[in-house]
PDB file of N, CA and C in Angstrom:
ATOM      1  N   UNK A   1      77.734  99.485  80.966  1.00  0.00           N
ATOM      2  CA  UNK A   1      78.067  98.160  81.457  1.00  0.00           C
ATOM      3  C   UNK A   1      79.197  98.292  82.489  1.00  0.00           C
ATOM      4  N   UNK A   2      79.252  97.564  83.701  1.00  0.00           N
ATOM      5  CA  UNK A   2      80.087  97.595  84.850  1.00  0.00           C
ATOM      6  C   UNK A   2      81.422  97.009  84.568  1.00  0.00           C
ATOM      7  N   UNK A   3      82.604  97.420  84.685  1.00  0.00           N
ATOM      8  CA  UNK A   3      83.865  97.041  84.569  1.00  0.00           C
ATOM      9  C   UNK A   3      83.982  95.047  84.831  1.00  0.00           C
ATOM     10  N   UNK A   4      84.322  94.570  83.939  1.00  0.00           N
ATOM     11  CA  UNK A   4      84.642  93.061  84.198  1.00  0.00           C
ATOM     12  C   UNK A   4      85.408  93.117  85.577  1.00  0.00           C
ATOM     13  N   UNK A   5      85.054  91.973  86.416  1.00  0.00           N
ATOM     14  CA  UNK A   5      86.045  91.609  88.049  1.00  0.00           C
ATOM     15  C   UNK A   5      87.151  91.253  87.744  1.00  0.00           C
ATOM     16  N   UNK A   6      88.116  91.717  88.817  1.00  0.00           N
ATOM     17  CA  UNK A   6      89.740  91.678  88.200  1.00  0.00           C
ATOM     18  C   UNK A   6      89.916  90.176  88.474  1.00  0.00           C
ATOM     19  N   UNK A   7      89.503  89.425  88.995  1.00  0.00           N
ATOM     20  CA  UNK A   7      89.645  87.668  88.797  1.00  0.00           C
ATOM     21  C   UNK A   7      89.215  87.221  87.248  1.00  0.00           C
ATOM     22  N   UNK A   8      88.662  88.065  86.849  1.00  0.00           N
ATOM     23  CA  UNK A   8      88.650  87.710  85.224  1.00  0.00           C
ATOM     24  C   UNK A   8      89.832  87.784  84.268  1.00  0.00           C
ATOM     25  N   UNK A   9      90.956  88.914  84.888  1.00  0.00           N
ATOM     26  CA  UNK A   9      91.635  89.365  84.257  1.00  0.00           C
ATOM     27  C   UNK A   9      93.037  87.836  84.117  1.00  0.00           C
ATOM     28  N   UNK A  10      93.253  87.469  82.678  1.00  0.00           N
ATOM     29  CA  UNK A  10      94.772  86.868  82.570  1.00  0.00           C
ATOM     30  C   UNK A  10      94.040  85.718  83.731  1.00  0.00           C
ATOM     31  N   UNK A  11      95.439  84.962  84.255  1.00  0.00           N
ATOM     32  CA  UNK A  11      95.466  84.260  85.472  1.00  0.00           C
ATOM     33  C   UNK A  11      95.374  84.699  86.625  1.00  0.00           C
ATOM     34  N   UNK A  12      94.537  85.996  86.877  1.00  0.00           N
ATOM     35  CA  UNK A  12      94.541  86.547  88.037  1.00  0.00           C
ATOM     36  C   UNK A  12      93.840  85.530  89.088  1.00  0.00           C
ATOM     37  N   UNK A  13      92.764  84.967  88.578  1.00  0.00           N
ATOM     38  CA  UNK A  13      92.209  84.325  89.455  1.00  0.00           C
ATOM     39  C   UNK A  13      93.469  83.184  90.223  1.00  0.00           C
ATOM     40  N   UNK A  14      94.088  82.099  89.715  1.00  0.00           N
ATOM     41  CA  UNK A  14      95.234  81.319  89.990  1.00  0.00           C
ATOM     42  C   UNK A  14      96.263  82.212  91.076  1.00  0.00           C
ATOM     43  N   UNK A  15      96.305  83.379  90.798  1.00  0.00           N
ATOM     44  CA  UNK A  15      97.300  84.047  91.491  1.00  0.00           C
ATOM     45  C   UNK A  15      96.911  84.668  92.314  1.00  0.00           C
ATOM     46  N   UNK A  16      95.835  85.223  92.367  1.00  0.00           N
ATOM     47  CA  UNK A  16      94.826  85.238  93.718  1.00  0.00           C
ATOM     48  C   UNK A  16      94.959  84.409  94.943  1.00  0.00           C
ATOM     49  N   UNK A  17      94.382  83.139  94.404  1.00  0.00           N
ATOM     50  CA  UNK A  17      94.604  81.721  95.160  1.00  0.00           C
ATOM     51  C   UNK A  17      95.988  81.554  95.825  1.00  0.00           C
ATOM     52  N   UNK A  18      97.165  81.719  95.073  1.00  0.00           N
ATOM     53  CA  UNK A  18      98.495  81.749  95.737  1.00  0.00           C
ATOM     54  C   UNK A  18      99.025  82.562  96.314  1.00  0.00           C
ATOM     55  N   UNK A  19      98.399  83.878  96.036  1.00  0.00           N
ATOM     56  CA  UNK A  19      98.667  85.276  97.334  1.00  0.00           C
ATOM     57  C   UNK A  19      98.073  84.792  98.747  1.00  0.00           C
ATOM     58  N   UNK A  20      96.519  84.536  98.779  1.00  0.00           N
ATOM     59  CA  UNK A  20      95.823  84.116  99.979  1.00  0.00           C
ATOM     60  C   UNK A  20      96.673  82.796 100.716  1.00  0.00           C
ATOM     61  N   UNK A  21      97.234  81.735  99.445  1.00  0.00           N
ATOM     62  CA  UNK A  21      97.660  80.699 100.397  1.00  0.00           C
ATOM     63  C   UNK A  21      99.249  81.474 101.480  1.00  0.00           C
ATOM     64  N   UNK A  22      99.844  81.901 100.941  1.00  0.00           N
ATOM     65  CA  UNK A  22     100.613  82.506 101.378  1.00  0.00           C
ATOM     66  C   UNK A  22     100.808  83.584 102.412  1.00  0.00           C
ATOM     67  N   UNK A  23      99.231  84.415 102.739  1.00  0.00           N
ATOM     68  CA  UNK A  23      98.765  85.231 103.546  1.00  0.00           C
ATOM     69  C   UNK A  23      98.702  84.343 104.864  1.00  0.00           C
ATOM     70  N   UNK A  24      97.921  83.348 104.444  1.00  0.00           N
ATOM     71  CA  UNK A  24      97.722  82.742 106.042  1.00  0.00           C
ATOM     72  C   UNK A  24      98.707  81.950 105.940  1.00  0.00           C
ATOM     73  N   UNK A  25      99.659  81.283 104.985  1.00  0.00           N
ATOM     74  CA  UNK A  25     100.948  81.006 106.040  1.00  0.00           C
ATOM     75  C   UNK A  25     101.438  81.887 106.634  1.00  0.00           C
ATOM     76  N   UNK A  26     101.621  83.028 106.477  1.00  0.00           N
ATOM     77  CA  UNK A  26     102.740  83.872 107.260  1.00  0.00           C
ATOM     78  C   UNK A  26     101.847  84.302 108.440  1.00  0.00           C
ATOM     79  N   UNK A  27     100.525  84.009 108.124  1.00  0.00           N
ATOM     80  CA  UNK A  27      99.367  84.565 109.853  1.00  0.00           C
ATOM     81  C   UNK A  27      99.463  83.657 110.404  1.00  0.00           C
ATOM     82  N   UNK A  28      99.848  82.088 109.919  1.00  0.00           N
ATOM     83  CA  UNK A  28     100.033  80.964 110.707  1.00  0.00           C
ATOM     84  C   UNK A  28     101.035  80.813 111.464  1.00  0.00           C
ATOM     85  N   UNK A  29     102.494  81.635 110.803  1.00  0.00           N
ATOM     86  CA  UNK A  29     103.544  81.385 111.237  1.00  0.00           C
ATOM     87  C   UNK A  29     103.849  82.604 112.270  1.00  0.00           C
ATOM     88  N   UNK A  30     102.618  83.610 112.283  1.00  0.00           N
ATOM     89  CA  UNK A  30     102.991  84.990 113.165  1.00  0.00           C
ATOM     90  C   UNK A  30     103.998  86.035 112.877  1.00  0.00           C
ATOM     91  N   UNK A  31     104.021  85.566 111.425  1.00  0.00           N
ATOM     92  CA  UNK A  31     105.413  86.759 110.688  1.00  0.00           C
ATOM     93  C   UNK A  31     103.904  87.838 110.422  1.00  0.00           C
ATOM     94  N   UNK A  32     104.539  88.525 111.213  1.00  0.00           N
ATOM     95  CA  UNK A  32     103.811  90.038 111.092  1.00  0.00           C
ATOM     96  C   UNK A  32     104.066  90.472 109.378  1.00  0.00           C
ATOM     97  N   UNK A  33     105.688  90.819 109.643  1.00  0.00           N
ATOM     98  CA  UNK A  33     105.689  91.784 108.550  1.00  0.00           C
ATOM     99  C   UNK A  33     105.601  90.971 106.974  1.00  0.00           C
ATOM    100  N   UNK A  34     105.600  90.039 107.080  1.00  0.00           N
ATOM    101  CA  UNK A  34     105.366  89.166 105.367  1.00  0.00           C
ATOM    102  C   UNK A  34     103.871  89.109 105.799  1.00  0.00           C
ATOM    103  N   UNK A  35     103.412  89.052 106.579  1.00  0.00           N
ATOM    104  CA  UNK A  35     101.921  89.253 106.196  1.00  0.00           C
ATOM    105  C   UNK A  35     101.256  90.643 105.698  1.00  0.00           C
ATOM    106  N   UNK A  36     101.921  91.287 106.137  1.00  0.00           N
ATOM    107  CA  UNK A  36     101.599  92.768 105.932  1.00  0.00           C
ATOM    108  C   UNK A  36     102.086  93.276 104.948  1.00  0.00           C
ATOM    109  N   UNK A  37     103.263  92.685 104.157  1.00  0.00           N
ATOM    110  CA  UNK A  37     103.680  92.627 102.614  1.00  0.00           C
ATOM    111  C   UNK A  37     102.921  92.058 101.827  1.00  0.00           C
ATOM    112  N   UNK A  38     102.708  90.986 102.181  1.00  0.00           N
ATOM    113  CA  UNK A  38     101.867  89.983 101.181  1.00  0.00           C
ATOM    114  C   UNK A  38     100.602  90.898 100.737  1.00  0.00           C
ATOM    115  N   UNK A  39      99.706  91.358 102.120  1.00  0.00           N
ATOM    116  CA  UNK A  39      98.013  91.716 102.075  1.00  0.00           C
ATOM    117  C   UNK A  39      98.417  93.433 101.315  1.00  0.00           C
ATOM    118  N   UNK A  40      99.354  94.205 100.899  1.00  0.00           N
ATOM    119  CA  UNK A  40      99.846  95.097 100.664  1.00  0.00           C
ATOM    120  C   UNK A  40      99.519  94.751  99.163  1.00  0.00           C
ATOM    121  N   UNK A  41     100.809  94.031  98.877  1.00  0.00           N
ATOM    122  CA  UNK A  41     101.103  93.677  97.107  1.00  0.00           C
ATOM    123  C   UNK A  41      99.584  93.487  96.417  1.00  0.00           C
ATOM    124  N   UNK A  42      99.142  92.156  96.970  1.00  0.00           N
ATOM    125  CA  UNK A  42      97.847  91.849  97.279  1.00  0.00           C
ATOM    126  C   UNK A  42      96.671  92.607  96.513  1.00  0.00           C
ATOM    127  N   UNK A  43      96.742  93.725  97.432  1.00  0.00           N
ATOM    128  CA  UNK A  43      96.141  94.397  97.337  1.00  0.00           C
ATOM    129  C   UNK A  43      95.966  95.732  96.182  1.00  0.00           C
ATOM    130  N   UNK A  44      97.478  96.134  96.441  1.00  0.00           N
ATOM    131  CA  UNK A  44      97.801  97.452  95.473  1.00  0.00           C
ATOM    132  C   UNK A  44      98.036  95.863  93.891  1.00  0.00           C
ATOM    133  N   UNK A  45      98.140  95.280  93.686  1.00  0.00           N
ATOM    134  CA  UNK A  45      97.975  94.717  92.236  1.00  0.00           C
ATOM    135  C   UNK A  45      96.173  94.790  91.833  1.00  0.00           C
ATOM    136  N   UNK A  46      95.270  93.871  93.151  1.00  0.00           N
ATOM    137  CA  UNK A  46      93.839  94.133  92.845  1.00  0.00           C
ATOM    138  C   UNK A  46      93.869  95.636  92.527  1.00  0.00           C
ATOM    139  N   UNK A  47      94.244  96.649  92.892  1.00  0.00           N
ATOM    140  CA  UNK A  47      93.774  98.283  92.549  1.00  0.00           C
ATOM    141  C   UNK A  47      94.423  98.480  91.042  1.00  0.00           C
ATOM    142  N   UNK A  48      95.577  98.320  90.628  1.00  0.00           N
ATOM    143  CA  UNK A  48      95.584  98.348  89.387  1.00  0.00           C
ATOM    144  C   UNK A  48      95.623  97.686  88.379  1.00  0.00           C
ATOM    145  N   UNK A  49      94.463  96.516  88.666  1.00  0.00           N
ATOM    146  CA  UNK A  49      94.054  95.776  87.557  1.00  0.00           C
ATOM    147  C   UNK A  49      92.450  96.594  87.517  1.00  0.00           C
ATOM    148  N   UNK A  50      91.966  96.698  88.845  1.00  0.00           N
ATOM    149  CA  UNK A  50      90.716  97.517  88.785  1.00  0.00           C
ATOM    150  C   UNK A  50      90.716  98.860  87.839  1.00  0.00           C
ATOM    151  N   UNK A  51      91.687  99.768  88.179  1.00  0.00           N
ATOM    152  CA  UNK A  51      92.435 100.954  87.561  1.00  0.00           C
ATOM    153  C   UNK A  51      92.207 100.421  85.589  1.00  0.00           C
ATOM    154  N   UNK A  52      93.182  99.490  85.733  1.00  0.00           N
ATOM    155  CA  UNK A  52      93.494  99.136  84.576  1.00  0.00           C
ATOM    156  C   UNK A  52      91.720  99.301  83.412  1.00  0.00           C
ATOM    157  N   UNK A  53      90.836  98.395  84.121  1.00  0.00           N
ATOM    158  CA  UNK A  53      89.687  97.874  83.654  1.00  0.00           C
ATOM    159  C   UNK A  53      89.145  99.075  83.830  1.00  0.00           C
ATOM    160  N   UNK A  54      88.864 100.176  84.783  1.00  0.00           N
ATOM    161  CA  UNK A  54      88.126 101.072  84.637  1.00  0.00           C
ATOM    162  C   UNK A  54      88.293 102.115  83.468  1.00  0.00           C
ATOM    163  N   UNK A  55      89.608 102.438  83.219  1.00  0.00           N
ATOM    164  CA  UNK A  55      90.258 102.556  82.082  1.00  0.00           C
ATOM    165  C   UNK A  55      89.675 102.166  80.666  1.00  0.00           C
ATOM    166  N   UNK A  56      89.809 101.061  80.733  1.00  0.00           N
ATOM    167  CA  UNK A  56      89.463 100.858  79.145  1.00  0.00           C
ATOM    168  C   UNK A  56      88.034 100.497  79.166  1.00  0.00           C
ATOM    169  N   UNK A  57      86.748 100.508  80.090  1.00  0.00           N
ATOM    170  CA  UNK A  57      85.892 101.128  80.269  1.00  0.00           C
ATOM    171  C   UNK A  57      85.681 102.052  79.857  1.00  0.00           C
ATOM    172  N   UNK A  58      86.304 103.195  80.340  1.00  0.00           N
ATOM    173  CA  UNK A  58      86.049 104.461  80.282  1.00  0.00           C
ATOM    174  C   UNK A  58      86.480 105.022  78.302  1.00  0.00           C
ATOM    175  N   UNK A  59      87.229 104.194  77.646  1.00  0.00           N
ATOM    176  CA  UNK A  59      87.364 104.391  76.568  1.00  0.00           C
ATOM    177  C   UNK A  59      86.725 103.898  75.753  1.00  0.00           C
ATOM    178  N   UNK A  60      85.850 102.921  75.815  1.00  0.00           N
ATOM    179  CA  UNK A  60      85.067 102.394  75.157  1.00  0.00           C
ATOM    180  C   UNK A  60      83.388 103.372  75.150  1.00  0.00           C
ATOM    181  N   UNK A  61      83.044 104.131  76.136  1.00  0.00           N
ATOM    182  CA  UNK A  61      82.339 104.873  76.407  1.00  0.00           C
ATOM    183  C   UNK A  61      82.241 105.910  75.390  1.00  0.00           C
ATOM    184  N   UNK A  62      81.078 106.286  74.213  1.00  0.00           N
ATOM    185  CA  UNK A  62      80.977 107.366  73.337  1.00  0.00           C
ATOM    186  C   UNK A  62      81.291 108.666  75.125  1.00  0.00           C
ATOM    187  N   UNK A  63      81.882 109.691  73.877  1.00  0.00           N
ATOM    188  CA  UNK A  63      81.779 111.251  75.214  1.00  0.00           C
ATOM    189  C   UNK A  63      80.548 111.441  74.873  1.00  0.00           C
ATOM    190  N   UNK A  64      79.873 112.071  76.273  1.00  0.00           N
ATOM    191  CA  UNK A  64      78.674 112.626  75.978  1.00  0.00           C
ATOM    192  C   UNK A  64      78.702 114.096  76.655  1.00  0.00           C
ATOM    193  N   UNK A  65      77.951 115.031  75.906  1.00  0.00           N
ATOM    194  CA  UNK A  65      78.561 116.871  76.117  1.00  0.00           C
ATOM    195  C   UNK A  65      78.494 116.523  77.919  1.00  0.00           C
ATOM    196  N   UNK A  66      78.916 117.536  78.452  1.00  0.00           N
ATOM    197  CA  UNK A  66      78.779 117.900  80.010  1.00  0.00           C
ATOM    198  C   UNK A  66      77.141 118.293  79.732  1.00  0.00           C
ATOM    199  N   UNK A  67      76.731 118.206  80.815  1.00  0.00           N
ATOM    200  CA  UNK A  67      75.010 119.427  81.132  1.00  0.00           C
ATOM    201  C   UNK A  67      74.842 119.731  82.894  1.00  0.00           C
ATOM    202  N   UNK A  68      74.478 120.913  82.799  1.00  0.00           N
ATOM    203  CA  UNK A  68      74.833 121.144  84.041  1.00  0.00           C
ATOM    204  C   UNK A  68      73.274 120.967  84.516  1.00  0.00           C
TER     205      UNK A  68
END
């Protein structure tokens, strides 16, 4: 079974929504570098909630031997 979407995770979805609103204010306002913070954080949080979920994926998984 495929890892649950990290908008599933907690209030991620809500906080999603308030990263993006905040992305295009600062593209609205032409602040380079808070945009480029924002789409950063953004981003590296989506990777380790993904991380996170692939994770306990991966533990829920019986081992099965290697075969070459």
């Amino acid at each position: 079974m495929p890892p649950r979407p990290t908008l599933s995770v907690d209030q991620r979805w809500d906080d999603a929504l308030d990263e993006h609103e905040a992305l295009i204010a600062a593209i609205d306002r032409q602040d380079v570098e808070a945009a480029r913070e924002l789409a950063r954080a953004h981003m590296e949080t989506a990777r380790r909630i993904r991380l996170k979920l692939l994770r306990e994926g991966a533990l829920e998984q019986p081992l099965r031997p290697y075969v070459r």
